[in-house]
Protein backbone atom coordinates (compact mmCIF):
# COMPACT_ATOMS: atom_id res chain seq x y z
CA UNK A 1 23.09 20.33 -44.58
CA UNK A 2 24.46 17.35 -42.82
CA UNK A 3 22.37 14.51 -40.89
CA UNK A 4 21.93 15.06 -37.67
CA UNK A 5 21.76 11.84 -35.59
CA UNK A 6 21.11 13.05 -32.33
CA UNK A 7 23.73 10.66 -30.86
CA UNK A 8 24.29 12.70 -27.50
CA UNK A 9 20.40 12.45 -26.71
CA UNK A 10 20.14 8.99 -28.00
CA UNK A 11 23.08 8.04 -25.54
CA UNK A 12 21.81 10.13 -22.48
CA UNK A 13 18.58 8.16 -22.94
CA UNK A 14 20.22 4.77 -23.12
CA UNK A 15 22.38 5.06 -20.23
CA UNK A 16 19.45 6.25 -18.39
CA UNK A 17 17.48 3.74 -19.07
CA UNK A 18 20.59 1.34 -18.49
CA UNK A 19 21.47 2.85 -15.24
CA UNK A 20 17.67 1.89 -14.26
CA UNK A 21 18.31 -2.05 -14.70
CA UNK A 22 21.42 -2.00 -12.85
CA UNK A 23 21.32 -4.54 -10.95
CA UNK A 24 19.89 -7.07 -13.09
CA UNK A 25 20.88 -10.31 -14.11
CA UNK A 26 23.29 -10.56 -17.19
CA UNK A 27 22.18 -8.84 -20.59
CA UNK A 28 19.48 -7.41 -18.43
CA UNK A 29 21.87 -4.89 -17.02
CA UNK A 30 24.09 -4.53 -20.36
CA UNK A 31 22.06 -4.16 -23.42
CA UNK A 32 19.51 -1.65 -24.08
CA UNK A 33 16.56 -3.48 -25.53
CA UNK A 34 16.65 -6.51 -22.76
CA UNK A 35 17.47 -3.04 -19.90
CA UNK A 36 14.25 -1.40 -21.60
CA UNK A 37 11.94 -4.75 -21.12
CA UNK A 38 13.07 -5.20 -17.46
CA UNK A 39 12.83 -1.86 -16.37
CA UNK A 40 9.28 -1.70 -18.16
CA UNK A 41 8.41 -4.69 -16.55
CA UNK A 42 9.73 -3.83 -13.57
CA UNK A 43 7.42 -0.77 -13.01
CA UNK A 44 4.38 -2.43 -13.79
CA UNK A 45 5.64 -4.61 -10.52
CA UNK A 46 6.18 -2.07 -8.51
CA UNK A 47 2.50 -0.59 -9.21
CA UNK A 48 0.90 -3.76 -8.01
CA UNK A 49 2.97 -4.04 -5.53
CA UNK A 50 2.02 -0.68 -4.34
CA UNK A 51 -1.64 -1.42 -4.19
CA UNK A 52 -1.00 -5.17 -2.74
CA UNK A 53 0.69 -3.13 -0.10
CA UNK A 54 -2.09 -1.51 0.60
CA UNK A 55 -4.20 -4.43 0.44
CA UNK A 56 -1.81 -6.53 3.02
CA UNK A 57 -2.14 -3.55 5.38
CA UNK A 58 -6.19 -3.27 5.43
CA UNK A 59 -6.23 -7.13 6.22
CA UNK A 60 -3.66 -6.85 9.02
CA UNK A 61 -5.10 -3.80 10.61
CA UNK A 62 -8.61 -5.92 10.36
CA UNK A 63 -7.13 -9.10 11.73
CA UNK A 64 -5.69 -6.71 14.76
CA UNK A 65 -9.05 -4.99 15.56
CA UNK A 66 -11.66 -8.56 15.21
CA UNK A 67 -8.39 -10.05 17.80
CA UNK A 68 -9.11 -7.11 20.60
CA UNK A 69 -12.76 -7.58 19.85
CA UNK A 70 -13.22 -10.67 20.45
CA UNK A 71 -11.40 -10.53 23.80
CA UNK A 72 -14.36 -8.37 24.52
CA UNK A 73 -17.13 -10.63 23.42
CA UNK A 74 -17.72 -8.98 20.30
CA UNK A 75 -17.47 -9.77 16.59
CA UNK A 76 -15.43 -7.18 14.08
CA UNK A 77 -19.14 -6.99 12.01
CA UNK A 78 -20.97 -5.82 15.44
CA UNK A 79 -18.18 -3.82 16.39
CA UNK A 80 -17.86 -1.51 13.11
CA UNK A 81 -20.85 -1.51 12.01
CA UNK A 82 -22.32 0.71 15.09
CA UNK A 83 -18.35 2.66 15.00
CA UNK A 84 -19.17 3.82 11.52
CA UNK A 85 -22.12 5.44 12.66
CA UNK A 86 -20.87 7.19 15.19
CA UNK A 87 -17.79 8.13 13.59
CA UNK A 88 -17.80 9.23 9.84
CA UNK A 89 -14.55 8.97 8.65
CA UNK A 90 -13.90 5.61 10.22
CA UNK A 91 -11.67 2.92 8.59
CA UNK A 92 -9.65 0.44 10.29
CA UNK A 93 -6.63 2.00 9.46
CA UNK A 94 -7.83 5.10 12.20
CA UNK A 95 -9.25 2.32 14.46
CA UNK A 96 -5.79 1.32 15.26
CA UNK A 97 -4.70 4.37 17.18
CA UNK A 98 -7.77 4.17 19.15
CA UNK A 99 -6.54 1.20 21.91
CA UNK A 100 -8.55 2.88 24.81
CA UNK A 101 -11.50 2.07 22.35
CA UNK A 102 -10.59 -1.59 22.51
CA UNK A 103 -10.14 -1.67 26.41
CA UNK A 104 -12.84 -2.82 29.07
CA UNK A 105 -15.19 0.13 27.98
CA UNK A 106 -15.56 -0.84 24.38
CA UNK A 107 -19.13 -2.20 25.33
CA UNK A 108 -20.44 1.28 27.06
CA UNK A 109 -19.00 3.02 24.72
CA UNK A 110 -20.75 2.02 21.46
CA UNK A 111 -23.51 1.80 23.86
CA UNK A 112 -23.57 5.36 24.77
CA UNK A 113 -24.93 7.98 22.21
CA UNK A 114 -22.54 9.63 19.66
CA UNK A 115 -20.52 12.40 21.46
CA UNK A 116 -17.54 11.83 19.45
């Protein structure tokens, strides 16, 4: 029985894997051991960078909604604290579709009780 190699799978994989690092920089994009590190390497990037996203997004969206506050005479502490209360599935990324909540009646309206 002769040895089978596999050299049709083995060079779909490579040229997948090579097609991934197109793009990069030199042997990067050529060879399939420096491809493999830099893709590798390159997807544990893009899964930080996903949650840093997510992280840059919460601080704007926080920064936004302590601005408007404090045009009211409020601080962002005094102003969540008593939204999250009212509201139970409050974050700050649903606070910033709310810009009538931000307006003039911000004060009477955390004031008022909870019919939300």
């Amino acid at each position: 029985m002769p040895r089978a190699k596999g050299g049709s799978k083995t060079r779909q994989r490579r040229k997948k894997r090579i097609k991934l690092a197109s793009g990069q920089y030199g042997a990067k994009s050529r060879l399939f051991r420096s491809a493999t590190e830099s893709v590798d390497k390159g997807q544990v990037y893009a899964y930080i960078g996903r949650k840093n996203r997510k992280r840059d997004f919460r601080q704007l969206w926080i920064a936004r909604i302590s601005a408007a506050v404090r045009a009211q005479g409020l601080t962002y502490g005094r102003f969540i604290t008593p939204s999250r209360k009212r509201i139970s599935c409050w974050t700050a990324k649903s606070s910033r579709t709310w810009p009538s909540r931000t307006a003039p009646g911000l004060r009477s309206w955390l004031a008022s009780p909870s019919s939300n």
